[in-house]
N, C-alpha and C. Protein backbone atom coordinates (compact mmCIF):
# COMPACT_ATOMS: atom_id res chain seq x y z
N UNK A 1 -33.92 1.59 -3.31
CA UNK A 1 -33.20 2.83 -3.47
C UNK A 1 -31.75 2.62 -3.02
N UNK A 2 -30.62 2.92 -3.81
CA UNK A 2 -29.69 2.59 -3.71
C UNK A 2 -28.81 4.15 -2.96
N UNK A 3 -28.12 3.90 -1.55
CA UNK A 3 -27.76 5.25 -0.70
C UNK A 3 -26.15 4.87 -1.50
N UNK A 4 -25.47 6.31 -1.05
CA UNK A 4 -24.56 6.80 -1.22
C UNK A 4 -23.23 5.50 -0.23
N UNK A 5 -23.65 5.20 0.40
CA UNK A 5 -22.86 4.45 1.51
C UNK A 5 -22.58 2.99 0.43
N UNK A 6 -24.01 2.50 -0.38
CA UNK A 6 -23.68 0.71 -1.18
C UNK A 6 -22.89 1.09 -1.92
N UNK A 7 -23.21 2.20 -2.38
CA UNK A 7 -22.20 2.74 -4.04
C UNK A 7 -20.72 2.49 -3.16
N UNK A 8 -20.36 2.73 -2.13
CA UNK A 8 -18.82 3.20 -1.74
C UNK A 8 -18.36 1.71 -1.41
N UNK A 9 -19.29 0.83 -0.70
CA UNK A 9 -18.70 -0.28 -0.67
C UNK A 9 -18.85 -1.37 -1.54
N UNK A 10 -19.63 -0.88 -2.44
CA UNK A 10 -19.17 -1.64 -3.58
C UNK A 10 -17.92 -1.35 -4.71
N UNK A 11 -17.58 -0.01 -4.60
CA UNK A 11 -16.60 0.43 -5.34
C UNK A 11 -15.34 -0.18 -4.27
N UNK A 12 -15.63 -0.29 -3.13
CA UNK A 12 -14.39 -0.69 -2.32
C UNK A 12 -13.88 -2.24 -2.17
N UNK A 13 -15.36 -2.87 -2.30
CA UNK A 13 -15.25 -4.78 -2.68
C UNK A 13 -14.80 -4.63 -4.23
N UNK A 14 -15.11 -4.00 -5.17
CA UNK A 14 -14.14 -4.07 -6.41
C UNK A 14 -12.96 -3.87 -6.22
N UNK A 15 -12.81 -3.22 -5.89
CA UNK A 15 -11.16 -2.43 -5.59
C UNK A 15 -10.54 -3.58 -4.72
N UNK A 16 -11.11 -3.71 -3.89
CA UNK A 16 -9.88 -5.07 -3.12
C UNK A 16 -10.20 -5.97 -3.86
N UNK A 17 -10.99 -6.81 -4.95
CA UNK A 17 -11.02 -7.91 -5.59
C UNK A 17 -10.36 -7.65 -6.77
N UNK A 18 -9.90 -6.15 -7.44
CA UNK A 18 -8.64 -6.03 -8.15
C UNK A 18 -7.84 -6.25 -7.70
N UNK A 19 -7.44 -5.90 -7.20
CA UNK A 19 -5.82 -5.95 -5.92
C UNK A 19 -5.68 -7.40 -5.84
N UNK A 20 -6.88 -8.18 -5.28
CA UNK A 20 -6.25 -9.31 -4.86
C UNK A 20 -6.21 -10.21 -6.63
N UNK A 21 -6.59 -9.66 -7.83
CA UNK A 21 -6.12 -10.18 -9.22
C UNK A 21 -4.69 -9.91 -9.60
N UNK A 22 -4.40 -8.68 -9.10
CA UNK A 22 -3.15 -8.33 -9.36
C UNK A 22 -2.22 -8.76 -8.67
N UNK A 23 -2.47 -8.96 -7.80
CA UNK A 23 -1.48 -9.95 -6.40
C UNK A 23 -1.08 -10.99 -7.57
N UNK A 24 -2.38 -11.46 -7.40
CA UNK A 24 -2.36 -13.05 -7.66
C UNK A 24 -1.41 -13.41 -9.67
N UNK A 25 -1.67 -12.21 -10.50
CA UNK A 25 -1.56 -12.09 -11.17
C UNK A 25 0.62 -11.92 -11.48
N UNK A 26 0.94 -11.15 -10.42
CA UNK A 26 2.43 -10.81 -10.23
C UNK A 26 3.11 -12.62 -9.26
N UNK A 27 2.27 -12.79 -8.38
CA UNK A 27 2.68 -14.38 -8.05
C UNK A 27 2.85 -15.09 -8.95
N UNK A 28 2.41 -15.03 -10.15
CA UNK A 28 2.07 -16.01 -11.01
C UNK A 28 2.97 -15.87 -11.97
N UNK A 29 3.61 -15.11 -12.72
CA UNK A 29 4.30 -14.26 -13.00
C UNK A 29 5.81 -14.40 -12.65
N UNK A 30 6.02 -14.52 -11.49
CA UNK A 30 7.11 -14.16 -10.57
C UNK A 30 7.38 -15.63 -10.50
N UNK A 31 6.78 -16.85 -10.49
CA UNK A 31 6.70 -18.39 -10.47
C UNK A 31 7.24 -18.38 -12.04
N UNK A 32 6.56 -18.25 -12.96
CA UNK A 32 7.02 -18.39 -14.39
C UNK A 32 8.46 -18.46 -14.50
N UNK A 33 9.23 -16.82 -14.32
CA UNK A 33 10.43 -16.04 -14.66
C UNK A 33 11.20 -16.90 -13.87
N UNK A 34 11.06 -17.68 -12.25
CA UNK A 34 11.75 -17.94 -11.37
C UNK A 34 12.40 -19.33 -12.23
N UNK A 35 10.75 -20.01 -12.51
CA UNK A 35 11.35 -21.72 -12.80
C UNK A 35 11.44 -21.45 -14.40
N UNK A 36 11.60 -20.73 -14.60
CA UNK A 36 12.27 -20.65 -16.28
C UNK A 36 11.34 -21.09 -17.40
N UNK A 37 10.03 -21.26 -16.83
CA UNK A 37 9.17 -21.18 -17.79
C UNK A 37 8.56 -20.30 -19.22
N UNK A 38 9.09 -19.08 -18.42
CA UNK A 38 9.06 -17.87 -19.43
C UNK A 38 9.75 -17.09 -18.39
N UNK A 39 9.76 -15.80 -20.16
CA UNK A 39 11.13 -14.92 -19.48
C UNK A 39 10.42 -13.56 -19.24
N UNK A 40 11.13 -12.74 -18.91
CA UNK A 40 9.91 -11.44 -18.71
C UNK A 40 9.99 -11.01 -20.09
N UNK A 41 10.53 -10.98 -21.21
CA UNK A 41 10.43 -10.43 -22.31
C UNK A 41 8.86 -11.38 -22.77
N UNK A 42 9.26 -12.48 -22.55
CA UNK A 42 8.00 -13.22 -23.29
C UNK A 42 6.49 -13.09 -22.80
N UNK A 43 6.57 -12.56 -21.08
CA UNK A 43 5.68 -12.37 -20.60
C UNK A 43 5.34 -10.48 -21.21
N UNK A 44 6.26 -9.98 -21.53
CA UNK A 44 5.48 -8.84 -21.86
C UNK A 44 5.42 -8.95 -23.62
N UNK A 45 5.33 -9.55 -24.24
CA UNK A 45 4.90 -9.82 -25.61
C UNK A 45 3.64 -10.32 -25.37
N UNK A 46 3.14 -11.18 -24.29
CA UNK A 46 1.93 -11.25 -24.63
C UNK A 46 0.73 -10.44 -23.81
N UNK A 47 1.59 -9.59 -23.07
CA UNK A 47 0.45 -8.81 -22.38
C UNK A 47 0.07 -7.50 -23.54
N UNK A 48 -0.80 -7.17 -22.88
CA UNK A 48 -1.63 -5.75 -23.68
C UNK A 48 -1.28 -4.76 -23.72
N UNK A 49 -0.62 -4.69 -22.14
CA UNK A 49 -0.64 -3.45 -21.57
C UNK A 49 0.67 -3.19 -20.93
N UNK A 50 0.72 -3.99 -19.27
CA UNK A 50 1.84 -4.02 -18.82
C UNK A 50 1.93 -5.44 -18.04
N UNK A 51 2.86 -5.49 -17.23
CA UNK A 51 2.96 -7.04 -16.52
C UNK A 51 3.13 -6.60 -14.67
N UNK A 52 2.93 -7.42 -14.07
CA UNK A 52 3.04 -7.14 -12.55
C UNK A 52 3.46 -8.23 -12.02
N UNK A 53 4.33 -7.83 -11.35
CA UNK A 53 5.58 -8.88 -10.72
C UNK A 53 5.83 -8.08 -8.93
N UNK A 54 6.01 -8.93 -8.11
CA UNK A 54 6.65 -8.10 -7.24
C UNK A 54 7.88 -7.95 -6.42
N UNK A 55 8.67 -8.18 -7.54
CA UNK A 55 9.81 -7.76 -7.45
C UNK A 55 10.24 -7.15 -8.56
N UNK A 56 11.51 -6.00 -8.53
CA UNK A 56 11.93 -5.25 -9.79
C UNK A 56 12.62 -6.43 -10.64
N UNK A 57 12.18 -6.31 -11.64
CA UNK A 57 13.28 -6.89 -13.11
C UNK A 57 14.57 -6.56 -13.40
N UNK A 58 14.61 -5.23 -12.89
CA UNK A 58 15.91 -4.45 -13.20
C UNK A 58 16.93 -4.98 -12.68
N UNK A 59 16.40 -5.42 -11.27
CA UNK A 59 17.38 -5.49 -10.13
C UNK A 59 17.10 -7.07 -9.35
N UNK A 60 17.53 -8.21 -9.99
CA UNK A 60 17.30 -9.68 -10.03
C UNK A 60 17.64 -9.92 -8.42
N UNK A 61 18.42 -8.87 -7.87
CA UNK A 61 18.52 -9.36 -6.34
C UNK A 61 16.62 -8.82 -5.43
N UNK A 62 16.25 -8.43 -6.24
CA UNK A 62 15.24 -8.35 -5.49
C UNK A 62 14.64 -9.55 -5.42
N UNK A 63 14.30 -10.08 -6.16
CA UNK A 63 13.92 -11.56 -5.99
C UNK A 63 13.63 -12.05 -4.97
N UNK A 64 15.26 -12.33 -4.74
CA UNK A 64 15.58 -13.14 -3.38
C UNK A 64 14.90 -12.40 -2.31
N UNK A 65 14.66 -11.15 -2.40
CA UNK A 65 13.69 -10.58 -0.56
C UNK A 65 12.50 -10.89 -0.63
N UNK A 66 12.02 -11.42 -2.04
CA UNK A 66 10.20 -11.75 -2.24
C UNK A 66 9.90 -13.46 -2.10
N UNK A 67 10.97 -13.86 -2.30
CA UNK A 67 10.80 -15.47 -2.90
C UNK A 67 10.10 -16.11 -1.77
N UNK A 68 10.11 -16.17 -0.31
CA UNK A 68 9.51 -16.66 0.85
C UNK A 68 7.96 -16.02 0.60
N UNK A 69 7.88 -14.92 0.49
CA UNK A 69 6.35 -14.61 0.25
C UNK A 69 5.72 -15.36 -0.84
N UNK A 70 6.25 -15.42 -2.10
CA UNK A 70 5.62 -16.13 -3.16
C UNK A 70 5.74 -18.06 -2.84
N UNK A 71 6.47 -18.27 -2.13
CA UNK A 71 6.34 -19.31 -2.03
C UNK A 71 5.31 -19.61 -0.68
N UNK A 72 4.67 -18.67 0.24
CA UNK A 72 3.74 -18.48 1.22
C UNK A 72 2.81 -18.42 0.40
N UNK A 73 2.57 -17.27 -0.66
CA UNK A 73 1.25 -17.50 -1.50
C UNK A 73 0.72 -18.48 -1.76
N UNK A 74 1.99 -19.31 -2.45
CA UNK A 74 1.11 -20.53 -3.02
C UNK A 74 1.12 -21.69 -2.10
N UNK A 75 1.52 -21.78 -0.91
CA UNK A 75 1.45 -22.51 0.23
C UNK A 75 -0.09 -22.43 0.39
N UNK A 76 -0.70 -21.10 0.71
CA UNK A 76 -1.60 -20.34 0.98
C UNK A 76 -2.71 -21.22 0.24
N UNK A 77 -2.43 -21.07 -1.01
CA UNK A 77 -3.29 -21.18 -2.25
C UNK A 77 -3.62 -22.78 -2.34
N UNK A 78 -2.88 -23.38 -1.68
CA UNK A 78 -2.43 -25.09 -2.43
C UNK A 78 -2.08 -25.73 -2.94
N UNK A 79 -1.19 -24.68 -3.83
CA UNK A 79 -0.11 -25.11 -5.00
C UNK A 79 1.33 -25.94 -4.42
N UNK A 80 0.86 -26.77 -3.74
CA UNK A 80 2.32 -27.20 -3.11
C UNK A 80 3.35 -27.82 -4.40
N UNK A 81 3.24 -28.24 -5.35
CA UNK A 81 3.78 -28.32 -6.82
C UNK A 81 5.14 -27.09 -7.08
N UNK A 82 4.33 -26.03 -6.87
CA UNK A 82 4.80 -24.67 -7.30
C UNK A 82 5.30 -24.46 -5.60
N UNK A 83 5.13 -24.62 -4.95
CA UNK A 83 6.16 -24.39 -3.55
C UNK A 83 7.33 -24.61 -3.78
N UNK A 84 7.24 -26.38 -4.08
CA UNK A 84 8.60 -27.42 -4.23
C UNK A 84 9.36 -26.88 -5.36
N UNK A 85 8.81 -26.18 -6.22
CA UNK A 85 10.17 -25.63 -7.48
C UNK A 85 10.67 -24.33 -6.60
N UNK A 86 9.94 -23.85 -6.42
CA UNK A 86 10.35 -22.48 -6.08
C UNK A 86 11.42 -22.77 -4.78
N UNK A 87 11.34 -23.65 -3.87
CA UNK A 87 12.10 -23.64 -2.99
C UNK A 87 13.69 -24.23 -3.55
N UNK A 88 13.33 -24.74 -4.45
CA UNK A 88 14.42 -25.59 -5.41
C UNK A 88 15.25 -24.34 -5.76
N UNK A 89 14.61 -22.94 -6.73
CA UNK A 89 14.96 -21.98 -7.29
C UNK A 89 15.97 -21.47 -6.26
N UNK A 90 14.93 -21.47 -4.51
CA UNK A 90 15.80 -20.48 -3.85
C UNK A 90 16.67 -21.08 -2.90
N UNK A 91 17.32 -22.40 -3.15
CA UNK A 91 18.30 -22.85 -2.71
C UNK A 91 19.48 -23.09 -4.05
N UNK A 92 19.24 -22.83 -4.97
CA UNK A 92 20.18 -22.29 -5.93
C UNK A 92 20.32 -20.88 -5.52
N UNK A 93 19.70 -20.00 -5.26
CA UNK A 93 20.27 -18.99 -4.98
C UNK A 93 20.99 -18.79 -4.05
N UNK A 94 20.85 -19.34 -2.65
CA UNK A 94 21.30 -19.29 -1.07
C UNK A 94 22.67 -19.87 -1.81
N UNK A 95 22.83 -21.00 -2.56
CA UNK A 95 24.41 -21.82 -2.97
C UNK A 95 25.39 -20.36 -3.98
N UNK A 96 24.52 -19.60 -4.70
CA UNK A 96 25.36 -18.99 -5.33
C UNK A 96 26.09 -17.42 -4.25
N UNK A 97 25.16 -17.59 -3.57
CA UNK A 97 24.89 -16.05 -2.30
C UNK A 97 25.91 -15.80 -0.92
């Protein structure tokens, strides 16, 4: 018999295992646009719906306040590959700044 309490924490282990897709999904994302792999136009041509990044597009200085986190993510993750560009990216920026 399934109580009112499994239903909630299972709706709540979904819900943080979205979140942590969408995290992971805007890191990934945010790595692309940085090392010039793709652009955000190209990333939203092939999405469905919308794209998730976490930083604004609008406003390219945001970037620079996220870039230590995304490069922690994938520290995190084991992508040390994708560390070493990204740190590359954000010492072109510190030279132009």
């Amino acid at each position: 018999m399934l109580f009112d309490d499994d239903i909630e924490e299972d709706d709540e282990y979904n819900s943080i295992e979205e979140e942590i897709e969408i995290l992971d999904e805007a890191y990934r994302n945010a790595y692309k646009i940085a090392t010039g792999k793709m652009s955000i136009r190209e990333l939203l041509d092939r999405s469905d719906d919308m794209i998730f990044l976490p930083f604004d597009p609008s406003a390219p200085e945001t970037f620079t306040m996220v870039v230590d986190d995304i490069i922690q993510y994938f520290s995190d993750t084991e992508e040390y590959e994708k560390c070493a560009e990204l740190v590359k990216v954000k010492d072109k920026f510190d030279d132009l700044g």
